[in-house]
C-alpha atoms as a PDB file:
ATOM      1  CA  UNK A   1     -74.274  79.116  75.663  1.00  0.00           C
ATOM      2  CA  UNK A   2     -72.742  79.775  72.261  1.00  0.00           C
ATOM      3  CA  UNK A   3     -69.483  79.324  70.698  1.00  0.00           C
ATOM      4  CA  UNK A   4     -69.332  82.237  69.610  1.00  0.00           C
ATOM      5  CA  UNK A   5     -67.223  85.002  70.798  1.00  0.00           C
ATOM      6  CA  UNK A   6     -68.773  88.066  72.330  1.00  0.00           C
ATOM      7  CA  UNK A   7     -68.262  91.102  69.662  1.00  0.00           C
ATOM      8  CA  UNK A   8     -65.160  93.458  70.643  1.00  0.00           C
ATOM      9  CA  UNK A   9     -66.416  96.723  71.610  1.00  0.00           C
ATOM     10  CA  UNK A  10     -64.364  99.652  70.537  1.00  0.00           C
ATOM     11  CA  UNK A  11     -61.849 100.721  73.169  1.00  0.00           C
ATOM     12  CA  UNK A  12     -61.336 104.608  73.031  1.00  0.00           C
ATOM     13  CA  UNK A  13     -57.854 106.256  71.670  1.00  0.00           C
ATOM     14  CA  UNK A  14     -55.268 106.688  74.767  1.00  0.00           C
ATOM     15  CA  UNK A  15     -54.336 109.995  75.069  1.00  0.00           C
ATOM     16  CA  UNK A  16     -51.142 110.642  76.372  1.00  0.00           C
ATOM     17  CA  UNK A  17     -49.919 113.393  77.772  1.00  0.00           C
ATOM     18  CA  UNK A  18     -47.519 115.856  75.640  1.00  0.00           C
ATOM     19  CA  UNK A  19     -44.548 116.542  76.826  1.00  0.00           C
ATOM     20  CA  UNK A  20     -42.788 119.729  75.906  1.00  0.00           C
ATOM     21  CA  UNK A  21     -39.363 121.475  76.581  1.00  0.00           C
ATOM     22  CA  UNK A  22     -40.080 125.218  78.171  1.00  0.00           C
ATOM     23  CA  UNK A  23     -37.775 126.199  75.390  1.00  0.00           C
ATOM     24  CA  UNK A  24     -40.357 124.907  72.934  1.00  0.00           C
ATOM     25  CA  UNK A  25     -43.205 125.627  74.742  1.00  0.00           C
ATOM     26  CA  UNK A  26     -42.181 129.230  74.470  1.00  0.00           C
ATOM     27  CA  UNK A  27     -41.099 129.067  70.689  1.00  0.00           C
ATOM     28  CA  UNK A  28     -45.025 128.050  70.598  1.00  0.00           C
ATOM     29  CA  UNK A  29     -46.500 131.171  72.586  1.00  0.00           C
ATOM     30  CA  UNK A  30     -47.858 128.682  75.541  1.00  0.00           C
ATOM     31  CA  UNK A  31     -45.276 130.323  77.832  1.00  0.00           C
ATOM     32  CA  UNK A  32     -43.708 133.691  78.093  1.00  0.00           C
ATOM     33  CA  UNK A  33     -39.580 133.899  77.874  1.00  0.00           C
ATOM     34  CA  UNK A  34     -38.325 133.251  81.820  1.00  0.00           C
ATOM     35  CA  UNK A  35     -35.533 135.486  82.759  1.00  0.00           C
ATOM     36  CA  UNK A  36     -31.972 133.718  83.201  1.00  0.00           C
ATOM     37  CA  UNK A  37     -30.479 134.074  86.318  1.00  0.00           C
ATOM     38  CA  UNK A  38     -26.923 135.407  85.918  1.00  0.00           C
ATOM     39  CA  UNK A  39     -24.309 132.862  85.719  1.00  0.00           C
ATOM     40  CA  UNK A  40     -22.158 132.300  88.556  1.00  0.00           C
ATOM     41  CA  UNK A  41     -18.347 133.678  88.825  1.00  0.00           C
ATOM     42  CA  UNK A  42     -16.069 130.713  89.342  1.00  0.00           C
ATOM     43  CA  UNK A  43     -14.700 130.763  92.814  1.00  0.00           C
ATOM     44  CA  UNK A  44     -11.582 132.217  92.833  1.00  0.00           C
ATOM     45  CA  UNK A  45      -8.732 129.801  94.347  1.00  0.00           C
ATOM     46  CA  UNK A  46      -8.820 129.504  98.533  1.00  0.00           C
ATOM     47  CA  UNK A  47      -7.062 131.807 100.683  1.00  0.00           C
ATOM     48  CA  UNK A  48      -4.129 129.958 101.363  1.00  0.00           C
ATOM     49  CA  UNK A  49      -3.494 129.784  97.723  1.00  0.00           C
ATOM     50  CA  UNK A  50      -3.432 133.190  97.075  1.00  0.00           C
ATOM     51  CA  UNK A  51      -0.444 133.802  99.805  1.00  0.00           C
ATOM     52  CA  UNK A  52       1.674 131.156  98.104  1.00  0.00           C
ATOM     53  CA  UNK A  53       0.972 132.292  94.946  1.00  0.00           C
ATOM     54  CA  UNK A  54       1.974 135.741  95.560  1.00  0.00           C
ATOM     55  CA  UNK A  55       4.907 134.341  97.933  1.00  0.00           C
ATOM     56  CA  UNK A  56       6.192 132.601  94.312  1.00  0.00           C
ATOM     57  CA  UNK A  57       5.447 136.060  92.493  1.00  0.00           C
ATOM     58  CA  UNK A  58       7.321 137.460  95.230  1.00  0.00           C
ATOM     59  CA  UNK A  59      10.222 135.462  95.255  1.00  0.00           C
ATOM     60  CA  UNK A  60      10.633 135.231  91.465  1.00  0.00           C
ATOM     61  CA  UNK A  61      10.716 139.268  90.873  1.00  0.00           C
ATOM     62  CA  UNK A  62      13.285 139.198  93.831  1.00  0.00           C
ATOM     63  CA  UNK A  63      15.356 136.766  91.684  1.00  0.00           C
ATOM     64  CA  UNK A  64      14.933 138.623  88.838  1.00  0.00           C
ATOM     65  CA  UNK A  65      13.225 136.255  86.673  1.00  0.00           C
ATOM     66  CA  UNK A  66      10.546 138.051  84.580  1.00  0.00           C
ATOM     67  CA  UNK A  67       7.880 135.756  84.011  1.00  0.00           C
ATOM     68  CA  UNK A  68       6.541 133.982  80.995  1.00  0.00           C
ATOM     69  CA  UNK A  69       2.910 131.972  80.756  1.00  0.00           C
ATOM     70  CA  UNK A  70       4.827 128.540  81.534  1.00  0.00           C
ATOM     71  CA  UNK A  71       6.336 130.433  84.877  1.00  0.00           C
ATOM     72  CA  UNK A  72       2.369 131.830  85.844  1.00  0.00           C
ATOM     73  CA  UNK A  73       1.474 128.323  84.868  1.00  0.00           C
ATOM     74  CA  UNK A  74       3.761 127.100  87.609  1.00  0.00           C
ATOM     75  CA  UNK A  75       2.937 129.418  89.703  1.00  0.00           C
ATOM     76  CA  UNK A  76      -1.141 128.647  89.994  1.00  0.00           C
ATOM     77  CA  UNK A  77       0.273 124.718  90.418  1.00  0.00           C
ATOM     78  CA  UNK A  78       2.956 125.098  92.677  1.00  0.00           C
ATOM     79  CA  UNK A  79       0.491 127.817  94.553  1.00  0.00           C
ATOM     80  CA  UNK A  80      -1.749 124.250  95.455  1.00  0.00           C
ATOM     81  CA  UNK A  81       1.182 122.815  97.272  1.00  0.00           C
ATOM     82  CA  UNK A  82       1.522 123.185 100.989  1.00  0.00           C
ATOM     83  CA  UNK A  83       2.753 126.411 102.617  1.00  0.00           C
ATOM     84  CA  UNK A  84       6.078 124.464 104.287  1.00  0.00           C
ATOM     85  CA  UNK A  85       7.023 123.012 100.207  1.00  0.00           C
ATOM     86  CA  UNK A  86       5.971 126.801  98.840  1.00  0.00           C
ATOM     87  CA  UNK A  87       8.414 128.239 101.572  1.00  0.00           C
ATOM     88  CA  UNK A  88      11.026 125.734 100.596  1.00  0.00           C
ATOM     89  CA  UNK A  89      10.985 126.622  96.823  1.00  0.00           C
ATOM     90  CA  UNK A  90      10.452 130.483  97.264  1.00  0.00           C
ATOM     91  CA  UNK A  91      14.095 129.999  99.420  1.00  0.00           C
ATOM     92  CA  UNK A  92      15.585 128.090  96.740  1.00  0.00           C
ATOM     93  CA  UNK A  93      13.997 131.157  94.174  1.00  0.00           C
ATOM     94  CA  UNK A  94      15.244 133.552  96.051  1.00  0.00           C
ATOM     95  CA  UNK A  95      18.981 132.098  96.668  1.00  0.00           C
ATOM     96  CA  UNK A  96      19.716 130.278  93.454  1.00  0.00           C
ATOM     97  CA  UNK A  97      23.252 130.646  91.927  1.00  0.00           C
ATOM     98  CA  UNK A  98      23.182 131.801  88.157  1.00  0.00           C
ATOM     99  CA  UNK A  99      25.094 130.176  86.048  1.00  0.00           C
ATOM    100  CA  UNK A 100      27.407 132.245  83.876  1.00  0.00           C
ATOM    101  CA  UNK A 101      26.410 132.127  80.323  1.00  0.00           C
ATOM    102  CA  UNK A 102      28.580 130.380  78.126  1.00  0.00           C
ATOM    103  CA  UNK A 103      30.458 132.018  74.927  1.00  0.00           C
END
């Protein structure tokens, strides 16, 4: 035997696989443009929010109050309460006392 080491052989390149984005893949005329589904509506709030939202509406036109964006801001978080704590405050709507205005 001899004490000398075997000669290396060339090992051939790796070749990876590319990876590629479809957006880029079409930029580069590989793929044609895919259609985009239409986006999805947002579900609009659940049944029983709806009532006690309009229940709120309801109560506050019946009190006379003519609504701002803070009261429909109320209104869509009150409308997530319970039906027995939305009946309690469209009562209290409905029956509050106003206070004379002072001069």
């Amino acid at each position: 035997m001899s004490d000398e080491a075997p000669a290396s052989r060339p090992a051939p390149p790796r070749r990876q696989p590319l990876m590629a984005d479809v957006e880029t893949l079409v930029d580069m005329g590989v793929l044609e443009e895919q259609p985009q589904p239409p986006p999805e509506e947002p579900p609009g709030p659940p049944p029983e929010e709806q009532a006690n939202a309009l229940a709120l509406d309801a109560a506050l036109a019946e009190a006379g109050v003519t609504k701002t964006s803070a009261d429909t801001q109320a209104v869509t978080a009150l409308a997530k309460l319970d039906p027995a704590t939305v009946q309690a405050i469209t009562t209290w709507v409905k029956h509050r006392k106003k206070d004379p205005v002072a001069k």
